[in-house]
N, C-alpha and C. Protein backbone atom coordinates (compact mmCIF):
# COMPACT_ATOMS: atom_id res chain seq x y z
N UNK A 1 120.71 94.09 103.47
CA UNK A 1 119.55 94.93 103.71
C UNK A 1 118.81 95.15 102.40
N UNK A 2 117.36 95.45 102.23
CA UNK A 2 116.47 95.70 101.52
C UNK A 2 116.22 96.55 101.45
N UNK A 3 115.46 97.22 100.69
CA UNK A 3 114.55 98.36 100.32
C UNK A 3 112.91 98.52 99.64
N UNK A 4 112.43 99.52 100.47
CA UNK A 4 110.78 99.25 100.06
C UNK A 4 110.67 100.63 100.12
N UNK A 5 109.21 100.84 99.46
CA UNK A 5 108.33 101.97 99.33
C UNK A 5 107.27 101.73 99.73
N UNK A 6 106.60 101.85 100.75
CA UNK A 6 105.34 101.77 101.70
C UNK A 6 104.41 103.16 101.43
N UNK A 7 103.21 102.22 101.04
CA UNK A 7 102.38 104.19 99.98
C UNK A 7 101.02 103.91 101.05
N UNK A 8 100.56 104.83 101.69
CA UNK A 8 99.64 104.33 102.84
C UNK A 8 98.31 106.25 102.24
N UNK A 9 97.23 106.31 102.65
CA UNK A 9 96.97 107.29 102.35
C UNK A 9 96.72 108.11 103.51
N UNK A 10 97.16 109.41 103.43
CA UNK A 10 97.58 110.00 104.25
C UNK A 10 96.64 110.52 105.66
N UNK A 11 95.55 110.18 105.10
CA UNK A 11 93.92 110.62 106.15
C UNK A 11 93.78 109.31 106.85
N UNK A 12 94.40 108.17 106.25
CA UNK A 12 94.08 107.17 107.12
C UNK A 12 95.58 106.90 108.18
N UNK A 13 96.63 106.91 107.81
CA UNK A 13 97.67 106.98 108.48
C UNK A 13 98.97 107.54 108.03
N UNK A 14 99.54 108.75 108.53
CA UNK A 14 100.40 109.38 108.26
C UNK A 14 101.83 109.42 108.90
N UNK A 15 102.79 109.85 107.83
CA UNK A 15 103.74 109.78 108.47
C UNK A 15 104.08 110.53 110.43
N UNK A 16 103.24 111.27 110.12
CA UNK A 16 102.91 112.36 111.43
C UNK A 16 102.65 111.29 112.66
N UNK A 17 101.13 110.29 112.24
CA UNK A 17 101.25 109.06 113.14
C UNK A 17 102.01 108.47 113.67
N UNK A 18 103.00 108.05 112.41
CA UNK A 18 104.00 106.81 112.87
C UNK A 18 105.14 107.34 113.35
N UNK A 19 105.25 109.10 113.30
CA UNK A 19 106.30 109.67 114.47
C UNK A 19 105.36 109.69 115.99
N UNK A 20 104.09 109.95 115.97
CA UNK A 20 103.45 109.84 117.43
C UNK A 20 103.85 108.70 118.14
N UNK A 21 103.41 107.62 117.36
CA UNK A 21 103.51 105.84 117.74
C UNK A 21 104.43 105.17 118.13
N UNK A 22 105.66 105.88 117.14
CA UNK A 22 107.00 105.38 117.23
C UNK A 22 107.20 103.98 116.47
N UNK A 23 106.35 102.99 116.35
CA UNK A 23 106.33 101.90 115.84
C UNK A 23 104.36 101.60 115.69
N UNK A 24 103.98 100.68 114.24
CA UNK A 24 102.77 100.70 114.01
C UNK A 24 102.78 99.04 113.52
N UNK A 25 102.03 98.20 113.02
CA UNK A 25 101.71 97.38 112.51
C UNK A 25 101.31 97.35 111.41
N UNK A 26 102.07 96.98 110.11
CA UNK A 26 101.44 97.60 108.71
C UNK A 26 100.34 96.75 108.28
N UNK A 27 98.79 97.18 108.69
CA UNK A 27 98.41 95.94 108.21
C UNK A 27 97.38 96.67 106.97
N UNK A 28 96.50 95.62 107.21
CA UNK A 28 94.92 95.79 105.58
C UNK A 28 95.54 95.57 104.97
N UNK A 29 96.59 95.04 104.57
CA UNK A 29 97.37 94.71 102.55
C UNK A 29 96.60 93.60 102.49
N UNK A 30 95.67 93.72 101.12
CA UNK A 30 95.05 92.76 101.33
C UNK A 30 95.39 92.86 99.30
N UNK A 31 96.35 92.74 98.85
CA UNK A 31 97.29 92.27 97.33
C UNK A 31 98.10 91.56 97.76
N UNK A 32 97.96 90.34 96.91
CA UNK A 32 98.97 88.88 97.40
C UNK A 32 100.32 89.28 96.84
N UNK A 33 100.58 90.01 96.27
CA UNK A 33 102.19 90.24 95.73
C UNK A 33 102.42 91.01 96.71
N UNK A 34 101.36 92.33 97.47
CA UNK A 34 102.28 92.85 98.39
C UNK A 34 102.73 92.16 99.79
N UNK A 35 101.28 91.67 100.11
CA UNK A 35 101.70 90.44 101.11
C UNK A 35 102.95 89.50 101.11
N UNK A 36 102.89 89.14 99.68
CA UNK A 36 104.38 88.68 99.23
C UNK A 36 105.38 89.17 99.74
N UNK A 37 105.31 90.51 99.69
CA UNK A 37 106.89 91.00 99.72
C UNK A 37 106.81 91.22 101.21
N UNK A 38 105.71 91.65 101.90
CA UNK A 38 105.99 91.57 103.42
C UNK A 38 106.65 90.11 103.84
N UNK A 39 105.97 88.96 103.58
CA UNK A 39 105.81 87.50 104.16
C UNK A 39 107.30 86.87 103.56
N UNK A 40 107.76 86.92 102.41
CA UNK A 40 108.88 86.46 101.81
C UNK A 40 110.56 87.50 101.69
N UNK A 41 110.05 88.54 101.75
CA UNK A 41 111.19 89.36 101.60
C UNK A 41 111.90 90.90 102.86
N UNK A 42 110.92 91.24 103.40
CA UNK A 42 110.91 92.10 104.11
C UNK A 42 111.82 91.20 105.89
N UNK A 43 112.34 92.02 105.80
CA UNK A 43 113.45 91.33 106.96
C UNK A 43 113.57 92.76 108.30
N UNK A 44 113.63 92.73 109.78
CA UNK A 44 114.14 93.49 110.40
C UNK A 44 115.24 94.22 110.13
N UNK A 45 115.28 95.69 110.48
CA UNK A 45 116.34 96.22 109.42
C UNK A 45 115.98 96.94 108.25
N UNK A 46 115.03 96.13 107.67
CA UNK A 46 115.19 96.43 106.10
C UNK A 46 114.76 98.11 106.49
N UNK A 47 115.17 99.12 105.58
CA UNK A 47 114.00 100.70 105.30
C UNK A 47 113.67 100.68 104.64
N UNK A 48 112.76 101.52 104.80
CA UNK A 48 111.62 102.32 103.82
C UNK A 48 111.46 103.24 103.39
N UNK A 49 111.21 103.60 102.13
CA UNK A 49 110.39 105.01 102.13
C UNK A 49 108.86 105.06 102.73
N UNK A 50 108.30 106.23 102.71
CA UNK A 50 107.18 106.40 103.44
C UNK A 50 106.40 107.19 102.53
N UNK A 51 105.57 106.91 101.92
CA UNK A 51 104.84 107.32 100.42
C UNK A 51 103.64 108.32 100.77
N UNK A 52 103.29 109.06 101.06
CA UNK A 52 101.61 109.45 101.25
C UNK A 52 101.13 109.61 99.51
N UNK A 53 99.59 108.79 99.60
CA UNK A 53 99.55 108.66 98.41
C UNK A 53 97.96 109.31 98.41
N UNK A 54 96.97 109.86 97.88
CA UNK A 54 95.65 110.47 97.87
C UNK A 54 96.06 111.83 98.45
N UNK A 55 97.19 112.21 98.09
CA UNK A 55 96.87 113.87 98.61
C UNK A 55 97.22 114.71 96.91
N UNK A 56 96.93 116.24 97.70
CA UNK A 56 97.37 117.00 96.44
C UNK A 56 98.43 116.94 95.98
N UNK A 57 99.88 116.38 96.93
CA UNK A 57 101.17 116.34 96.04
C UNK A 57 101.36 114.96 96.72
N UNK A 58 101.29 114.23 95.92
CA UNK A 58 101.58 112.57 96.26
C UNK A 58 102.79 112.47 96.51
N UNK A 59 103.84 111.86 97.16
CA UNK A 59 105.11 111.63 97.21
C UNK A 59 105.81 110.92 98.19
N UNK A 60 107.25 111.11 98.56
CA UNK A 60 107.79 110.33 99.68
C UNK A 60 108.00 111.25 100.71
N UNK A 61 107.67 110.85 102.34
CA UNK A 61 107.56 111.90 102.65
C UNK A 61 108.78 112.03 104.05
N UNK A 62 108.99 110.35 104.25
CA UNK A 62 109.85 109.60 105.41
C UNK A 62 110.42 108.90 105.42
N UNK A 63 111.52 108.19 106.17
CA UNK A 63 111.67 107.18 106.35
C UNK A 63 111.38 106.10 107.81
N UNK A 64 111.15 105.15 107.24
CA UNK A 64 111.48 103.73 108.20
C UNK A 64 111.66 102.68 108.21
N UNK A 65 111.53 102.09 108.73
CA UNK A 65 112.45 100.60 109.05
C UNK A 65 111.74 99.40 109.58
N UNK A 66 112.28 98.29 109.23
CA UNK A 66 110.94 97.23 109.14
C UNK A 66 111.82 96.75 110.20
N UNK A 67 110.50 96.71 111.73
CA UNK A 67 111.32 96.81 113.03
C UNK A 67 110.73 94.88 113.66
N UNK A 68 110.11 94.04 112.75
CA UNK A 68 109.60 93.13 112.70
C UNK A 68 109.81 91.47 111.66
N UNK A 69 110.02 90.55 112.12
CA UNK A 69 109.60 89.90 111.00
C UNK A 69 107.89 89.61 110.88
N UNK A 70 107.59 88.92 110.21
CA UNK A 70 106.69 88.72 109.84
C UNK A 70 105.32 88.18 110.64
N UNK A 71 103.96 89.04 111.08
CA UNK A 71 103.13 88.26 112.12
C UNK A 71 101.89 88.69 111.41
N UNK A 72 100.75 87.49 111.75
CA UNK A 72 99.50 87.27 110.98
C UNK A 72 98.62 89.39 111.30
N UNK A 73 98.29 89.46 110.28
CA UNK A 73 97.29 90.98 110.48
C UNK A 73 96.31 90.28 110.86
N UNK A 74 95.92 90.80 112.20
CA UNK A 74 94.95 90.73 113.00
C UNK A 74 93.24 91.48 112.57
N UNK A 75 93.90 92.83 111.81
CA UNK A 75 92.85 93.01 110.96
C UNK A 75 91.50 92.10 110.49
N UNK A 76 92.26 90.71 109.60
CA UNK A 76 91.48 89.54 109.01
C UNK A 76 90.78 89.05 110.29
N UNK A 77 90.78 88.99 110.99
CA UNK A 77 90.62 88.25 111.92
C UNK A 77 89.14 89.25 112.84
N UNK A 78 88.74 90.33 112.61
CA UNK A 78 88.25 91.24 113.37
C UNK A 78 86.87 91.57 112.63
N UNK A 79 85.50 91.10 112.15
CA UNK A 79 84.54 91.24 111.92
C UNK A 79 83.98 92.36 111.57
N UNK A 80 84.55 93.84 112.33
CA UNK A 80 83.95 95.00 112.46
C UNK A 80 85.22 95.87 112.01
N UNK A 81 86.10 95.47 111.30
CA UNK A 81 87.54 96.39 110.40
C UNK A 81 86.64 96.26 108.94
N UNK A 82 87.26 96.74 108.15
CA UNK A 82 87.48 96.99 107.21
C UNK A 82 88.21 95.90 106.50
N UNK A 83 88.88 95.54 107.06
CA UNK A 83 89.93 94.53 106.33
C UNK A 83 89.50 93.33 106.66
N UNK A 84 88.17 92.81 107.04
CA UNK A 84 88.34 91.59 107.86
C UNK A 84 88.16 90.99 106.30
N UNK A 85 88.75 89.35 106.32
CA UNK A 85 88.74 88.00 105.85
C UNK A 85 87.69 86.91 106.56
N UNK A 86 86.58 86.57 105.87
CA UNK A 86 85.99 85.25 106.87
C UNK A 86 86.59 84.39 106.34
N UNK A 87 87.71 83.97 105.32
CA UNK A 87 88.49 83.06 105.22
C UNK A 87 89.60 82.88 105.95
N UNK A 88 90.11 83.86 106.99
CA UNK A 88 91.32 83.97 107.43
C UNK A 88 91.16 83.38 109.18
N UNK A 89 92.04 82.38 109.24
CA UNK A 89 92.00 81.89 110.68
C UNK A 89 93.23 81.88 111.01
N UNK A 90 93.28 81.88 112.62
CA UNK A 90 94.46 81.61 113.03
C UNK A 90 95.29 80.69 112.37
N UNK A 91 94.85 79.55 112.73
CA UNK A 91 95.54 78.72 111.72
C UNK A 91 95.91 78.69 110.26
N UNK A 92 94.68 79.98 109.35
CA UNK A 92 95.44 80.00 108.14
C UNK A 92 95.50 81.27 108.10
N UNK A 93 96.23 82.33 108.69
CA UNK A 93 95.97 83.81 108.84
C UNK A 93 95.71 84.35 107.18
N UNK A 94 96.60 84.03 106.45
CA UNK A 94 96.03 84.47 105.12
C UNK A 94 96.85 85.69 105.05
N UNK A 95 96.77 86.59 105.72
CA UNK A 95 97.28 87.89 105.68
C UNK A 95 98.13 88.06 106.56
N UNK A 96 98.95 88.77 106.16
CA UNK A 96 99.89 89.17 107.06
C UNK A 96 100.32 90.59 107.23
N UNK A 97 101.01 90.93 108.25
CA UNK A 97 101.77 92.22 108.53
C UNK A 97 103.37 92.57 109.37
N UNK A 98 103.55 93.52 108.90
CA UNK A 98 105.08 93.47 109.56
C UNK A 98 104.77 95.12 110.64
N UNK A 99 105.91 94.67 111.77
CA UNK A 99 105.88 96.49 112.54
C UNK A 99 107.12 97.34 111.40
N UNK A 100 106.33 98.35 111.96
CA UNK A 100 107.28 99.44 110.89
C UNK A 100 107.59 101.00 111.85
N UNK A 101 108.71 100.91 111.79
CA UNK A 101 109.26 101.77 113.07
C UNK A 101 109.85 103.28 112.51
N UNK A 102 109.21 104.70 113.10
CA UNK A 102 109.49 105.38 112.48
C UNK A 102 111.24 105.40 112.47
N UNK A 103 111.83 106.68 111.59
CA UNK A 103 113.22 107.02 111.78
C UNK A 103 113.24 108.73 111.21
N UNK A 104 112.31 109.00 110.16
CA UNK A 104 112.56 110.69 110.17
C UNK A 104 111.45 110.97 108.96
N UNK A 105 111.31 112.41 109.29
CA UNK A 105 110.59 112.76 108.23
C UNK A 105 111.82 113.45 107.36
N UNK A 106 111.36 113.42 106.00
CA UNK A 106 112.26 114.05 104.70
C UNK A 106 112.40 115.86 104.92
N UNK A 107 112.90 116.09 105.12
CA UNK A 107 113.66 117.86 104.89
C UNK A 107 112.42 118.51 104.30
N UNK A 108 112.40 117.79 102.91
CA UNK A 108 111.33 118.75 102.38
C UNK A 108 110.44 116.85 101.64
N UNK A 109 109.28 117.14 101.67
CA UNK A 109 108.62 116.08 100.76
C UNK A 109 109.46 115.78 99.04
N UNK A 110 109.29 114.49 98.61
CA UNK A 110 109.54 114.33 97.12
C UNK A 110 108.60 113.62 96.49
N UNK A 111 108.00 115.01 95.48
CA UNK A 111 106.73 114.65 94.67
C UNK A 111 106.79 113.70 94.00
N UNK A 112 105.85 112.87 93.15
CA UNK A 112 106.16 111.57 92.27
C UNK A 112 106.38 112.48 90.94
N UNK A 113 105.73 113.52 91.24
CA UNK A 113 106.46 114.14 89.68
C UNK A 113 107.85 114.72 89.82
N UNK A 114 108.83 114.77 90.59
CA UNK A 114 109.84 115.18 91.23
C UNK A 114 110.89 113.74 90.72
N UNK A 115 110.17 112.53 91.53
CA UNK A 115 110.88 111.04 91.10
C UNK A 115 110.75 110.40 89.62
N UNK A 116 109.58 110.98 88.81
CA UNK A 116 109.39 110.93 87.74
C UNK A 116 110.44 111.31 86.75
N UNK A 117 110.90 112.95 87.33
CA UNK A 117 112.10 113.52 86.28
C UNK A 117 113.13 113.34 86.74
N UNK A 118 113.66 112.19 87.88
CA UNK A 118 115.02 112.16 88.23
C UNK A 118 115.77 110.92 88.09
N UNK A 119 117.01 111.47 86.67
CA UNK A 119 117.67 110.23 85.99
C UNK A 119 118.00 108.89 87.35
N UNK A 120 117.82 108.62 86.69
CA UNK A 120 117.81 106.95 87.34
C UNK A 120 116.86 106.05 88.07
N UNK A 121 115.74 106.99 87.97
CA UNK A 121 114.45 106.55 88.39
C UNK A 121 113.99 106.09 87.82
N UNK A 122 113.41 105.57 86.23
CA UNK A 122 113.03 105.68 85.52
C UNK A 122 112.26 103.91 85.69
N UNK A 123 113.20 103.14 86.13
CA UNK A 123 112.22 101.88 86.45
C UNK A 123 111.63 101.25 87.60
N UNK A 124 111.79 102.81 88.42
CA UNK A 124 111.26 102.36 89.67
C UNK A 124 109.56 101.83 90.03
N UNK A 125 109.61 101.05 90.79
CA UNK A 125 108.05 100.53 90.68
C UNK A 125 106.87 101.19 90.60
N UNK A 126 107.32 102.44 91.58
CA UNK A 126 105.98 102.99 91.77
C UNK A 126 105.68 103.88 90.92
N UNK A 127 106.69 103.84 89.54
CA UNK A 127 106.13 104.99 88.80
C UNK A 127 105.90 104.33 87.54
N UNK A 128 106.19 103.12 87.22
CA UNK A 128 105.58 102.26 86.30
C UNK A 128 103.75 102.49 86.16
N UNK A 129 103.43 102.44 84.80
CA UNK A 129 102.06 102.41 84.64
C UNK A 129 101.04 101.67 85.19
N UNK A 130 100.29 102.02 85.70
CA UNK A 130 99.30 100.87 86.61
C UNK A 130 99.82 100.08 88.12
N UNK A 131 100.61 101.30 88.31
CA UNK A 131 101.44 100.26 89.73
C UNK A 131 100.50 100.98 90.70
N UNK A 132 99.89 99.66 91.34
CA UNK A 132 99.09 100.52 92.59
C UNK A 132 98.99 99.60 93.51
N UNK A 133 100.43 98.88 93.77
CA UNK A 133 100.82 98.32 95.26
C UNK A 133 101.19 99.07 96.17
N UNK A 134 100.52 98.61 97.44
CA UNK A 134 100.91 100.02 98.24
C UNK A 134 102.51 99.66 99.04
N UNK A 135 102.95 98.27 98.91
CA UNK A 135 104.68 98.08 98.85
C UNK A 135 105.14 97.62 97.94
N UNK A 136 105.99 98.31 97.26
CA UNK A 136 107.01 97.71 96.00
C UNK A 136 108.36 98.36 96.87
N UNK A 137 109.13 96.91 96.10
CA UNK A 137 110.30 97.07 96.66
C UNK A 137 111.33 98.35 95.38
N UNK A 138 112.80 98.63 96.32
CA UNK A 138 113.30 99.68 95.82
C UNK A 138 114.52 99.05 95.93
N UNK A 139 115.29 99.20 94.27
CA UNK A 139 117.10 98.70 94.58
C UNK A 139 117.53 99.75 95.58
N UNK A 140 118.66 99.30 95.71
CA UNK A 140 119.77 100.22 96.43
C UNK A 140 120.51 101.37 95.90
N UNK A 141 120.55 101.00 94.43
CA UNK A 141 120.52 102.34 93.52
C UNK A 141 119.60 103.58 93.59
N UNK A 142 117.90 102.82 93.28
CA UNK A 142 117.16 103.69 93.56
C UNK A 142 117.02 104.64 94.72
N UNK A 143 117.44 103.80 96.42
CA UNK A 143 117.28 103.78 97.58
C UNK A 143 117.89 105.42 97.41
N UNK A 144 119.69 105.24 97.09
CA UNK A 144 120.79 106.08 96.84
C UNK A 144 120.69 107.60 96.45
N UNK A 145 119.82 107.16 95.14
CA UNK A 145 119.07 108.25 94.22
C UNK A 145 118.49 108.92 94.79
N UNK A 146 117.27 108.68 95.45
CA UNK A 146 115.87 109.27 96.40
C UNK A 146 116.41 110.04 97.73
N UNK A 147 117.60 108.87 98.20
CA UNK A 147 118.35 110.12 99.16
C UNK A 147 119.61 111.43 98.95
N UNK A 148 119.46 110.92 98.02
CA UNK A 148 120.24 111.98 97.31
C UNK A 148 119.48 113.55 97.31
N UNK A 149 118.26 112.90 97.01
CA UNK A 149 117.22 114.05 96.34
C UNK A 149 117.05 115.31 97.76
């Protein structure tokens, strides 16, 4: 099993959602490293953290679980999204997305300034300078750490 940090902003889709939904389609990643890690690494099974990121206390706020392998974001494909691609065809979807299935919200939220001061965090992705993928993956150490918290 794997580990990820999924940072979505919270006005556009919230953890609150993806307990309504029960399961969502992670799509618009439109960064080829994060696409990466959906398309090459992300496996059914794998969890997540659940990031809300543009609010007043940025942090982790859930978990879930990557309830999918890998299928083209339909997004690219849709003229009138936000996310559309006129390079992206069926045949070369270009983009991709995985389903992502809730499993719980956190007790209490954990701020990034919270993961910031907690030993063993210290090389985690999302708190590296200039990290503004909205999935970076998380060791199992880190995973450990964060639930600890």
């Amino acid at each position: 099993m794997q580990y990820w940090l999924l940072k979505t902003d919270a006005e556009s889709y919230s953890i609150d959602d993806l307990k309504r939904d029960g399961t969502t389609a992670w799509t618009g990643v439109r960064n080829y490293q994060a696409r990466n890690y959906m398309r090459d690494g992300m496996k059914p099974g794998d969890k997540a953290l659940f990031y809300h990121s543009n609010t007043e206390k940025p942090g982790v706020v859930g978990i879930c679980e990557i309830a999918s392998a890998t299928i083209p974001d339909e997004t690219a494909f849709d003229p009138k999204d936000s996310h559309y691609d006129s390079k992206a065809t069926a045949a070369n979807p270009i983009w991709c997305a995985v389903e992502v299935k809730y499993v719980k919200h956190l007790k209490k939220p954990i701020s990034i300034d919270e993961l910031r001061k907690t030993k063993g965090l210290e090389k985690m992705v999302i708190l590296q300078k200039g990290s503004r993928l909205s999935i970076t993956p998380v060791t199992e150490g880190e995973w450990k750490i964060v639930m600890g918290l």
